[in-house]
PDB file of N, CA and C in Angstrom:
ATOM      1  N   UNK A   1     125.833 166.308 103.877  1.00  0.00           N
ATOM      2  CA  UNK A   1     124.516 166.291 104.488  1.00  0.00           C
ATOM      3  C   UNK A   1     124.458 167.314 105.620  1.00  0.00           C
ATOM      4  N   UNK A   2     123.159 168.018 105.821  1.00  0.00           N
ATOM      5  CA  UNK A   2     123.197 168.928 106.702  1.00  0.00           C
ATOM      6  C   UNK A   2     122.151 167.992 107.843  1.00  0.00           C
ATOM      7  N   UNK A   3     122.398 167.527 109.192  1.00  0.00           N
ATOM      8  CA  UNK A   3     122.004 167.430 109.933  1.00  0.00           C
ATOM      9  C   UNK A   3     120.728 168.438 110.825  1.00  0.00           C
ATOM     10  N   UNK A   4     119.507 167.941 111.243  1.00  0.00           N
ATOM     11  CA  UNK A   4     118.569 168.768 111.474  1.00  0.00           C
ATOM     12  C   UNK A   4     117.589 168.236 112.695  1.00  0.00           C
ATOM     13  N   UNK A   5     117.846 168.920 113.962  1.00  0.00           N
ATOM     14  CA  UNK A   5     116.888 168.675 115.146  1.00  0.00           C
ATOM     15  C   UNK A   5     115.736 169.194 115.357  1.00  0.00           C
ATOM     16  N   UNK A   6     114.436 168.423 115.662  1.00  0.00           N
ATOM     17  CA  UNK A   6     113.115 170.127 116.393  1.00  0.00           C
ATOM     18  C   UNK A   6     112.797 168.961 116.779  1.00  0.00           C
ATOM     19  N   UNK A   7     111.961 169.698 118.029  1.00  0.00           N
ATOM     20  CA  UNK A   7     111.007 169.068 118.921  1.00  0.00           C
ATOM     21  C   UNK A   7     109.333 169.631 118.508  1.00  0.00           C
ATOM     22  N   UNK A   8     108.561 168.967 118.408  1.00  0.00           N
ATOM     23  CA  UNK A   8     107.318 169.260 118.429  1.00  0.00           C
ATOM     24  C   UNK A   8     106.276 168.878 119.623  1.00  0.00           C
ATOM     25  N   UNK A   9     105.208 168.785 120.258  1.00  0.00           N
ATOM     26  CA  UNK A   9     104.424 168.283 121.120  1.00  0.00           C
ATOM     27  C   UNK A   9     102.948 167.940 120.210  1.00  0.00           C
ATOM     28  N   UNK A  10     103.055 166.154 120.233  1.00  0.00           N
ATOM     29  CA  UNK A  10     101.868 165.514 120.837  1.00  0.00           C
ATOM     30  C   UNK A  10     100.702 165.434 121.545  1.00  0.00           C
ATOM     31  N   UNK A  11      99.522 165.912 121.336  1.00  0.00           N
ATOM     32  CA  UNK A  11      98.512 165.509 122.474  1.00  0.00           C
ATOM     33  C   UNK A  11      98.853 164.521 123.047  1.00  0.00           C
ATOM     34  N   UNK A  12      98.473 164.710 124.269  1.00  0.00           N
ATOM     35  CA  UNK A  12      98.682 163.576 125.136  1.00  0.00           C
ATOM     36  C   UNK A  12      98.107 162.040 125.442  1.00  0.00           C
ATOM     37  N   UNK A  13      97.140 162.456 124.611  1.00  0.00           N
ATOM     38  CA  UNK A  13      95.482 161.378 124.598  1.00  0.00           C
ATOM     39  C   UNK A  13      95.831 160.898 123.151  1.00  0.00           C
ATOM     40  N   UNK A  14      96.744 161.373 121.887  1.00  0.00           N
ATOM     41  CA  UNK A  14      97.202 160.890 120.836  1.00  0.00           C
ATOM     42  C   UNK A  14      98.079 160.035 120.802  1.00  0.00           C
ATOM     43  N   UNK A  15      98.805 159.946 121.300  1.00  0.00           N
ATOM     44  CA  UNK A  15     100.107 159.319 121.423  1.00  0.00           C
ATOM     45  C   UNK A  15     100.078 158.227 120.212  1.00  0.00           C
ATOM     46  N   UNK A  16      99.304 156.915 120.575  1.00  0.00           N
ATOM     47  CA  UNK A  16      98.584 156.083 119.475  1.00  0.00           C
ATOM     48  C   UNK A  16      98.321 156.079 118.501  1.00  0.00           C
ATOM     49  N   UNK A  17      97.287 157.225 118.252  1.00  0.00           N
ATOM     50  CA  UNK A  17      96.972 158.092 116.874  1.00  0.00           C
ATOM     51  C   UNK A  17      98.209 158.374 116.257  1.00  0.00           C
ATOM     52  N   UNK A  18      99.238 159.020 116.970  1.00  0.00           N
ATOM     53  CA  UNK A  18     100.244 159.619 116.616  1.00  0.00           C
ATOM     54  C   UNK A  18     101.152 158.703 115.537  1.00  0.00           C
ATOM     55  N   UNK A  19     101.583 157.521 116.520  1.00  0.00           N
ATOM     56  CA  UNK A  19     102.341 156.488 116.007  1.00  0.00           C
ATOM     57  C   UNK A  19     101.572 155.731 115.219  1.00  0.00           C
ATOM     58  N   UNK A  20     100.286 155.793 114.960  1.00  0.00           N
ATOM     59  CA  UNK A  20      99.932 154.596 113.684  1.00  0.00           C
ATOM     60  C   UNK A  20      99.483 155.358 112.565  1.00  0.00           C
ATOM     61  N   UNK A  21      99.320 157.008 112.846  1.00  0.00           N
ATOM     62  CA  UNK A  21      99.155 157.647 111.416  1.00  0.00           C
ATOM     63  C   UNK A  21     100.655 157.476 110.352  1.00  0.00           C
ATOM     64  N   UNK A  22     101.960 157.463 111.208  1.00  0.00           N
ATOM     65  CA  UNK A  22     103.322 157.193 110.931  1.00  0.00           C
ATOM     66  C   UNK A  22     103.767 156.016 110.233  1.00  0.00           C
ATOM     67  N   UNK A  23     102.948 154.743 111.180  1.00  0.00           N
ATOM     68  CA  UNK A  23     103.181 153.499 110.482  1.00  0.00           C
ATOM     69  C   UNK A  23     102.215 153.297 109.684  1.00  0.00           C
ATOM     70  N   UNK A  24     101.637 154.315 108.604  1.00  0.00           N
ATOM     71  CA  UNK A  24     100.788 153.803 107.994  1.00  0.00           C
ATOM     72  C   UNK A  24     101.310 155.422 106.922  1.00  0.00           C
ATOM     73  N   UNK A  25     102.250 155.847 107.010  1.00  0.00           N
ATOM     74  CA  UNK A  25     102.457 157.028 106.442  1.00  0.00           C
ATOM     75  C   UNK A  25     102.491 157.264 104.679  1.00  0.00           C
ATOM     76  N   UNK A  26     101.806 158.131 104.250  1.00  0.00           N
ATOM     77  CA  UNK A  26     101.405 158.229 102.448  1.00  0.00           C
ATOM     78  C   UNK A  26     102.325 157.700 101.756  1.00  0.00           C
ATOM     79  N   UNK A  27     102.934 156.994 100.985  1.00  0.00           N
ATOM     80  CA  UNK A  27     103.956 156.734  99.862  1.00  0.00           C
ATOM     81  C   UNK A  27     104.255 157.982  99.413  1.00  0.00           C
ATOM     82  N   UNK A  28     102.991 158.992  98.467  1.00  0.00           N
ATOM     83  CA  UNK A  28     103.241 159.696  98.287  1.00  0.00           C
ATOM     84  C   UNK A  28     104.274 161.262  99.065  1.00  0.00           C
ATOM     85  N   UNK A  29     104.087 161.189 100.499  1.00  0.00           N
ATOM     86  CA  UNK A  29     104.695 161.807 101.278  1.00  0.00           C
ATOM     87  C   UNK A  29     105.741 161.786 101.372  1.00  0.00           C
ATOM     88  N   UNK A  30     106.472 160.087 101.411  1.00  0.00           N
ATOM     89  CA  UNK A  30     107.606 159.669 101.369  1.00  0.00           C
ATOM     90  C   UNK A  30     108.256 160.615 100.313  1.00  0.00           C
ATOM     91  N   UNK A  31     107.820 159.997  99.184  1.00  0.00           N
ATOM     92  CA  UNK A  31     108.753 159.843  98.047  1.00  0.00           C
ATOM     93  C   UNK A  31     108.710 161.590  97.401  1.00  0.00           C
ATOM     94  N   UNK A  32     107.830 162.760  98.410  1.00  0.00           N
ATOM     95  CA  UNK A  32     108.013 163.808  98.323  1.00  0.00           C
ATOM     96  C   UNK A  32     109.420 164.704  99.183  1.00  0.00           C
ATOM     97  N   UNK A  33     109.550 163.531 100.495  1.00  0.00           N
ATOM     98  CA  UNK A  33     110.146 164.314 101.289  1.00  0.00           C
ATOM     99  C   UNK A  33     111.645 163.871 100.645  1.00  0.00           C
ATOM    100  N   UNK A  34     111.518 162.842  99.935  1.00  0.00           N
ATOM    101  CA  UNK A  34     112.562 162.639  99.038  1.00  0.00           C
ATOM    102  C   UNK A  34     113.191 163.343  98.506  1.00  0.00           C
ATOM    103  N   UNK A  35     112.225 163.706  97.643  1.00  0.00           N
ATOM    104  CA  UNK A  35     112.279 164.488  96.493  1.00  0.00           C
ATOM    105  C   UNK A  35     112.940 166.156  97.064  1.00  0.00           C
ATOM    106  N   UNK A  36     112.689 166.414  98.003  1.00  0.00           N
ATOM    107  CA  UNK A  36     113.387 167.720  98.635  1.00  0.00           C
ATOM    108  C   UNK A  36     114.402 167.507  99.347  1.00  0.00           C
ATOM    109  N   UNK A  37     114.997 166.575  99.649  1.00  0.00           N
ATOM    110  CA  UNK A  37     116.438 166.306  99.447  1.00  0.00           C
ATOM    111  C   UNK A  37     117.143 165.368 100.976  1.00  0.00           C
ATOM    112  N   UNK A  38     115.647 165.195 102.009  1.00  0.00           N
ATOM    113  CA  UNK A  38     115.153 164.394 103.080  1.00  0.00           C
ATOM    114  C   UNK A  38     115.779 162.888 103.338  1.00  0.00           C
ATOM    115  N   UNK A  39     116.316 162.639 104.351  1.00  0.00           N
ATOM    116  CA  UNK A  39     117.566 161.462 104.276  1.00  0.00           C
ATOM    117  C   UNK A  39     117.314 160.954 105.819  1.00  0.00           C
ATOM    118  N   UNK A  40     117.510 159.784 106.467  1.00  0.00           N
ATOM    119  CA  UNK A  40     117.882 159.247 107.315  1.00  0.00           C
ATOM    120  C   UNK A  40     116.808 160.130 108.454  1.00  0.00           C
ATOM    121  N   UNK A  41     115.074 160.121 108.299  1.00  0.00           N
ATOM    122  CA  UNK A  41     114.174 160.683 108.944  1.00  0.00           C
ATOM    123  C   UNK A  41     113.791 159.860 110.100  1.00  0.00           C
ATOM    124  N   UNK A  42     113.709 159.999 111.570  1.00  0.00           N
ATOM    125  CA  UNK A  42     113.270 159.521 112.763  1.00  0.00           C
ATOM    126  C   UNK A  42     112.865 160.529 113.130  1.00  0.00           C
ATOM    127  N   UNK A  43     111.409 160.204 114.266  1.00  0.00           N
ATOM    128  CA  UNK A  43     110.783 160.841 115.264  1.00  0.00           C
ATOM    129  C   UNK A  43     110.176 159.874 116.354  1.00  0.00           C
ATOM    130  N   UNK A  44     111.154 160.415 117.513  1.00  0.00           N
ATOM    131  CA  UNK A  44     111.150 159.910 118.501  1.00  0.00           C
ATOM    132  C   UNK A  44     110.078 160.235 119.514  1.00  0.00           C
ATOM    133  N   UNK A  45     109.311 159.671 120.786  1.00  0.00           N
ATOM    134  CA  UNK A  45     108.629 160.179 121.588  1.00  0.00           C
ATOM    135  C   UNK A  45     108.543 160.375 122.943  1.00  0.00           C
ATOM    136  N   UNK A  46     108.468 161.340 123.282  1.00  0.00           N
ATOM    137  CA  UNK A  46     109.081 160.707 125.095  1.00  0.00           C
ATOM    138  C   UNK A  46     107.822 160.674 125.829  1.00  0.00           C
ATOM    139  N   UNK A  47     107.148 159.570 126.183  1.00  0.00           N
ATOM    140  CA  UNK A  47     105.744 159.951 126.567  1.00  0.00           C
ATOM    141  C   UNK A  47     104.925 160.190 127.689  1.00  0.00           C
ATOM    142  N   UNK A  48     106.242 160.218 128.243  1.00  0.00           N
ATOM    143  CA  UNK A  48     106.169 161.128 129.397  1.00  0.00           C
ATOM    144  C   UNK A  48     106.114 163.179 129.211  1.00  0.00           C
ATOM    145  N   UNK A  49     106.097 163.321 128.819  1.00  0.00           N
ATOM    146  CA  UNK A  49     106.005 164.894 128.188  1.00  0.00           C
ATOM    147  C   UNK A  49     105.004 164.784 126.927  1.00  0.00           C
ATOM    148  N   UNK A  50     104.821 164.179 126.624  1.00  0.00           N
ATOM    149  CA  UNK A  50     104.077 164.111 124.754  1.00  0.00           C
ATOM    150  C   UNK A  50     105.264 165.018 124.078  1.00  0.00           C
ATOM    151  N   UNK A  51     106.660 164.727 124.094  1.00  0.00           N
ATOM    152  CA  UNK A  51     107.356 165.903 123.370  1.00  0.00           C
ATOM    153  C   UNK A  51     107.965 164.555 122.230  1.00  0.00           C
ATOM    154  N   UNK A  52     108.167 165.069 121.302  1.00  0.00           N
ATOM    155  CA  UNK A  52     108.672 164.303 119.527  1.00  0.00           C
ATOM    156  C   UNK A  52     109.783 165.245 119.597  1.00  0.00           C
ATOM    157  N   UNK A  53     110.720 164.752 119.457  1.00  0.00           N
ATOM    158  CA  UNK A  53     112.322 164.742 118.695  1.00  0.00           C
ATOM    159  C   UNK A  53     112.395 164.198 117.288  1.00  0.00           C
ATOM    160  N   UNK A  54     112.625 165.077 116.435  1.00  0.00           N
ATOM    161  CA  UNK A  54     112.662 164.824 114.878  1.00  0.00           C
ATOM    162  C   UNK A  54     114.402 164.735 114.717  1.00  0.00           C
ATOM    163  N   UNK A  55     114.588 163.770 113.944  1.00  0.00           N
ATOM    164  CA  UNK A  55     115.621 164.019 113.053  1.00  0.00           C
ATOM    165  C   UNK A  55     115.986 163.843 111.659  1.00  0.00           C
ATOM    166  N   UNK A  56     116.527 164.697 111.275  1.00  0.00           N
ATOM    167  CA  UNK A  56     116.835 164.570 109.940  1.00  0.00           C
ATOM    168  C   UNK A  56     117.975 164.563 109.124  1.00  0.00           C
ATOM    169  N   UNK A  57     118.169 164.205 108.291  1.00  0.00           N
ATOM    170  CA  UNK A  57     119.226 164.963 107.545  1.00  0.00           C
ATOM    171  C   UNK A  57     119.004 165.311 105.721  1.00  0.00           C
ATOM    172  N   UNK A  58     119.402 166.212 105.603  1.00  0.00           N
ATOM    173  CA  UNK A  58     119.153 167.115 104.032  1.00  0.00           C
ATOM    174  C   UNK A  58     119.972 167.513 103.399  1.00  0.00           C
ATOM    175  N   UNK A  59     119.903 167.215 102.335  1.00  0.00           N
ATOM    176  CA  UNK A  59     120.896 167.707 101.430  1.00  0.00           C
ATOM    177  C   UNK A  59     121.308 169.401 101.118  1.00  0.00           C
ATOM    178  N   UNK A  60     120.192 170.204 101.229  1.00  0.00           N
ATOM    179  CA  UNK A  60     120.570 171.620 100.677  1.00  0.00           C
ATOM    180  C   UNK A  60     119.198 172.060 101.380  1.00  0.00           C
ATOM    181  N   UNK A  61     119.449 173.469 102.292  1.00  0.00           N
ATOM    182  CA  UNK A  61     118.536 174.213 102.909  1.00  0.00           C
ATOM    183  C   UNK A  61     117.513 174.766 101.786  1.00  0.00           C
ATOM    184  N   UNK A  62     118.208 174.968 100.768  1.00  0.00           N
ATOM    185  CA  UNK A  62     116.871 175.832  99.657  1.00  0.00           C
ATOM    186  C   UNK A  62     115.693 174.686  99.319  1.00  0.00           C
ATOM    187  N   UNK A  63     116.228 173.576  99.053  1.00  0.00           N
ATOM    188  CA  UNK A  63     115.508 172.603  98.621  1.00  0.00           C
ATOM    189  C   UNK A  63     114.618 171.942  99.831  1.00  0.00           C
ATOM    190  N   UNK A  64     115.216 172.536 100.356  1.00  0.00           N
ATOM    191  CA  UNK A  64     114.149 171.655 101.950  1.00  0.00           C
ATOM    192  C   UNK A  64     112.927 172.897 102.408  1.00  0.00           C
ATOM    193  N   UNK A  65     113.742 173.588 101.991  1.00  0.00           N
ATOM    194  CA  UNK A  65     112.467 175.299 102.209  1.00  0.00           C
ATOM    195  C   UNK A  65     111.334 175.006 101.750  1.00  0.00           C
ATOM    196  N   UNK A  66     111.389 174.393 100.248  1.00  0.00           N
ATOM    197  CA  UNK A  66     110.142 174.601  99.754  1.00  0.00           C
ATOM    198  C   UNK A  66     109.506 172.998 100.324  1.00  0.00           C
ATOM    199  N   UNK A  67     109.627 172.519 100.262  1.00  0.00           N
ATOM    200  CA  UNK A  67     108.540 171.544 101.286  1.00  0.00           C
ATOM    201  C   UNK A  67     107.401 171.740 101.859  1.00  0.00           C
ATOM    202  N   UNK A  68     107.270 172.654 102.563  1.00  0.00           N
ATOM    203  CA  UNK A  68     106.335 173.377 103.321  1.00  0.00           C
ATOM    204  C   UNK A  68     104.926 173.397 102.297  1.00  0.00           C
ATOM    205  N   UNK A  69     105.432 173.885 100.925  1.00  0.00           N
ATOM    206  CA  UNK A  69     104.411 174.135 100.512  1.00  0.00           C
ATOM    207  C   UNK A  69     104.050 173.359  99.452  1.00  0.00           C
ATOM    208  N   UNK A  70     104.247 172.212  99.405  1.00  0.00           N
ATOM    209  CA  UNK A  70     104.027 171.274  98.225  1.00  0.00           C
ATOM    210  C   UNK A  70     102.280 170.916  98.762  1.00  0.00           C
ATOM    211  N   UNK A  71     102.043 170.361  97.979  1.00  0.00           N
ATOM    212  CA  UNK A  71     100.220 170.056  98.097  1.00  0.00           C
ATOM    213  C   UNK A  71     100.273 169.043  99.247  1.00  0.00           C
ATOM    214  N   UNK A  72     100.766 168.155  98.853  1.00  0.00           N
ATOM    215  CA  UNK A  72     101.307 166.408  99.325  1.00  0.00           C
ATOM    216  C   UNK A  72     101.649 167.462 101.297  1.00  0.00           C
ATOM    217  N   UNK A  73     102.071 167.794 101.517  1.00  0.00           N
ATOM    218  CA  UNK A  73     102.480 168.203 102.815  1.00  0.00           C
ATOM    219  C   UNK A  73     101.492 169.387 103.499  1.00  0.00           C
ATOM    220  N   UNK A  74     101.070 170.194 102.266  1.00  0.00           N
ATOM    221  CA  UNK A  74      99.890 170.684 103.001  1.00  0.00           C
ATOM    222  C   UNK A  74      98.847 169.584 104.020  1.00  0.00           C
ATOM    223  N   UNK A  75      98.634 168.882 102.917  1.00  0.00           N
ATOM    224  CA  UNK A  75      97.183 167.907 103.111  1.00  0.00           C
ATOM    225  C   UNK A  75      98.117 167.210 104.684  1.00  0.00           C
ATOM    226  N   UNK A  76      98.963 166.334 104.495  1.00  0.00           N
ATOM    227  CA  UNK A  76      99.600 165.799 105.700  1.00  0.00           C
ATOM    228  C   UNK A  76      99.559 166.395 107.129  1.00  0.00           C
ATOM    229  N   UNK A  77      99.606 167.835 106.647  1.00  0.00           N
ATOM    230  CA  UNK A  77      99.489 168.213 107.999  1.00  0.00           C
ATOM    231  C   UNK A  77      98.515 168.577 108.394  1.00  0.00           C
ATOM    232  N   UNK A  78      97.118 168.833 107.893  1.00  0.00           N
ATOM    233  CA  UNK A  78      95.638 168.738 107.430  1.00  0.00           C
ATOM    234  C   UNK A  78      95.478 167.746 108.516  1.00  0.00           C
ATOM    235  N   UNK A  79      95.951 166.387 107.912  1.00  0.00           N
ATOM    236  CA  UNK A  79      95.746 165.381 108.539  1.00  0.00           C
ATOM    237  C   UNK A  79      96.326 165.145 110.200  1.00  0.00           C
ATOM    238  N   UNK A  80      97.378 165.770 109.955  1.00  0.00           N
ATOM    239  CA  UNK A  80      98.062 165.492 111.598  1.00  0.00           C
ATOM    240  C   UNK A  80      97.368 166.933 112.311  1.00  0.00           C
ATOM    241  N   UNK A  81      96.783 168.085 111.888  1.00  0.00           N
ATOM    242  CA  UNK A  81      96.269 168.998 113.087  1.00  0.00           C
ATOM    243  C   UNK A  81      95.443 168.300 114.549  1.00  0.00           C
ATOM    244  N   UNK A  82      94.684 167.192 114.421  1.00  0.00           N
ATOM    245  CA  UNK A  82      93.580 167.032 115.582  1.00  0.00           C
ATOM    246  C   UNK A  82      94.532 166.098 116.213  1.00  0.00           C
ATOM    247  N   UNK A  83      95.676 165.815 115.996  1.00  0.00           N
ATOM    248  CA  UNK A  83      96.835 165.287 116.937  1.00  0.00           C
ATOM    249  C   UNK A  83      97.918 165.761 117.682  1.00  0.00           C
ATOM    250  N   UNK A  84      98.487 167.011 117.176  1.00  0.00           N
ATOM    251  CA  UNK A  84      99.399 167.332 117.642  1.00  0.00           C
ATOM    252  C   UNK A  84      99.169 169.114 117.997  1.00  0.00           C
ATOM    253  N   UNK A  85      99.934 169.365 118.296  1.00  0.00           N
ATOM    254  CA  UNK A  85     100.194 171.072 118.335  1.00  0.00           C
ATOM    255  C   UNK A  85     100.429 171.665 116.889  1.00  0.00           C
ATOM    256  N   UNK A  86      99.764 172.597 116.713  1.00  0.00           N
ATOM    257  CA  UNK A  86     100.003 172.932 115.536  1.00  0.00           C
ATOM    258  C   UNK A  86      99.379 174.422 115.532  1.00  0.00           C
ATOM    259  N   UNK A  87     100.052 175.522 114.324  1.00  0.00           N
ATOM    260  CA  UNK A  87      99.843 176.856 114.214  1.00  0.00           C
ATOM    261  C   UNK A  87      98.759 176.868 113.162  1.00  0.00           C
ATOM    262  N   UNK A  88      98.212 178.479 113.069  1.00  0.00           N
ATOM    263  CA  UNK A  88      97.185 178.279 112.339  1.00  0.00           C
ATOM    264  C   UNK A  88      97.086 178.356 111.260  1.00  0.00           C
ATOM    265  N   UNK A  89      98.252 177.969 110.675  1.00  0.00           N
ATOM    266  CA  UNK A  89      98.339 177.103 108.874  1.00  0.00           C
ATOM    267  C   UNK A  89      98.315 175.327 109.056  1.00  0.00           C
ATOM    268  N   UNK A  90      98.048 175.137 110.083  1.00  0.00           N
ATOM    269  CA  UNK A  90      97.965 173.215 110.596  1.00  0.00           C
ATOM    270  C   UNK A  90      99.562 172.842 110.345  1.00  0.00           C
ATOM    271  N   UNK A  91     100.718 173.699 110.100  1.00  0.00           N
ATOM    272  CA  UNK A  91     102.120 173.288 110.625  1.00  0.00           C
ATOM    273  C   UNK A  91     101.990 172.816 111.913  1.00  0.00           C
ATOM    274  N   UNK A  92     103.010 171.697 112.192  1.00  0.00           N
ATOM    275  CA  UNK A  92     103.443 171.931 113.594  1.00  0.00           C
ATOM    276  C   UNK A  92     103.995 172.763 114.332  1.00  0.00           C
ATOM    277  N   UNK A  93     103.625 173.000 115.560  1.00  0.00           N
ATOM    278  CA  UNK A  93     104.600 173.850 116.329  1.00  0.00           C
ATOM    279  C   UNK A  93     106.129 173.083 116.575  1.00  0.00           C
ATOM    280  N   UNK A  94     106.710 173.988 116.343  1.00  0.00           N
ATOM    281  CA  UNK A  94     108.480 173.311 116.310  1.00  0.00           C
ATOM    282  C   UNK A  94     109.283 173.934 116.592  1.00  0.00           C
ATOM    283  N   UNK A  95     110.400 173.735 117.187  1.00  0.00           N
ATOM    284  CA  UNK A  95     111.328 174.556 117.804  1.00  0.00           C
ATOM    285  C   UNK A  95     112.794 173.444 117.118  1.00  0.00           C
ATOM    286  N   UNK A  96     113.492 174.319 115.904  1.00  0.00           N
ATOM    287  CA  UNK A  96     114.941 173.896 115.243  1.00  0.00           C
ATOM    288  C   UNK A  96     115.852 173.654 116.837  1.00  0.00           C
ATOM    289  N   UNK A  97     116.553 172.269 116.111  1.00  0.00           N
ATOM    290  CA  UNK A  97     117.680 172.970 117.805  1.00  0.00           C
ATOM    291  C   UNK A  97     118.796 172.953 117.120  1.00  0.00           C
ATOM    292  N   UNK A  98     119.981 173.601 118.052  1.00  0.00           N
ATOM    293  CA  UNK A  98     121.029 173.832 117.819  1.00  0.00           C
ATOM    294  C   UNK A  98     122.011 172.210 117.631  1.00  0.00           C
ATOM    295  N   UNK A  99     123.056 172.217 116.673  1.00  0.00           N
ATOM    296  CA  UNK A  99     123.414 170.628 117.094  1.00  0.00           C
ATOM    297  C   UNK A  99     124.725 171.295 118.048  1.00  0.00           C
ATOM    298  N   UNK A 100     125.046 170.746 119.126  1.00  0.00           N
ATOM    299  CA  UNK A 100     126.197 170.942 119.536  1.00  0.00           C
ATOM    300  C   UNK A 100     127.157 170.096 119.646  1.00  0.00           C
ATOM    301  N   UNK A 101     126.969 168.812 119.283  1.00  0.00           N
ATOM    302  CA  UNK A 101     127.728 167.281 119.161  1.00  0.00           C
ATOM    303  C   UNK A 101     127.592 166.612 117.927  1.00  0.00           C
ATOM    304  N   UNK A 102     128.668 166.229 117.565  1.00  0.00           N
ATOM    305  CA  UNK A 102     128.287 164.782 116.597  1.00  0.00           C
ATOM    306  C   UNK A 102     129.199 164.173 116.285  1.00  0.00           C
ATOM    307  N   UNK A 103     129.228 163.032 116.711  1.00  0.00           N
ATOM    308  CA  UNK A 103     130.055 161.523 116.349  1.00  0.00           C
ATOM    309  C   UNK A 103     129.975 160.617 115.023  1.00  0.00           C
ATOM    310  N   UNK A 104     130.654 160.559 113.943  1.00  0.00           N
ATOM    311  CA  UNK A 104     130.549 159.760 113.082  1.00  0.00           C
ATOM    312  C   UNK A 104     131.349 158.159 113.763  1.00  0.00           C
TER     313      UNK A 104
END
């Protein structure tokens, strides 16, 4: 498994929005991010900053590439633009981080 960090930013006035578009998140989405090879997914919030800590882990970088452009994830992020930060394809803004630790 390849381990995978980014931070994104939250509106600040979303926060709510944020977390119940999540707990209410597509099946279909799921069982896409699956399908690209998506494992052991959390996003954390610190809400004091509106900043999200993603984590992930994936099986194979090629297979996680194409994600981006599946229909199912277009639309998702369609849906998450009037919440969060986002570029002008409605991606999030995200910053990969480096891992420099890890404990099994």
């Amino acid at each position: 498994m390849i381990r995978k960090g980014l931070t994104m930013k939250v509106y600040e006035d979303m926060h709510e929005e944020y977390e119940k578009r999540h707990r209410e998140i597509w099946p279909e989405m799921v069982e896409e991010l699956k399908r690209h090879g998506a494992h052991n997914y959390s996003i954390f919030l610190d809400k004091e900053t509106s900043t999200l800590f993603g984590y992930l882990e994936i099986e194979d970088e090629e297979k996680w590439s194409k994600m981006p452009a599946t229909e199912i994830n277009q639309k998702w992020w369609e849906y998450m633009e009037p919440v969060m930060e986002t570029n002008p394809d409605n991606s999030p803004i995200s910053k990969e981080l480096i891992e420099v630790f890890h404990m099994d």
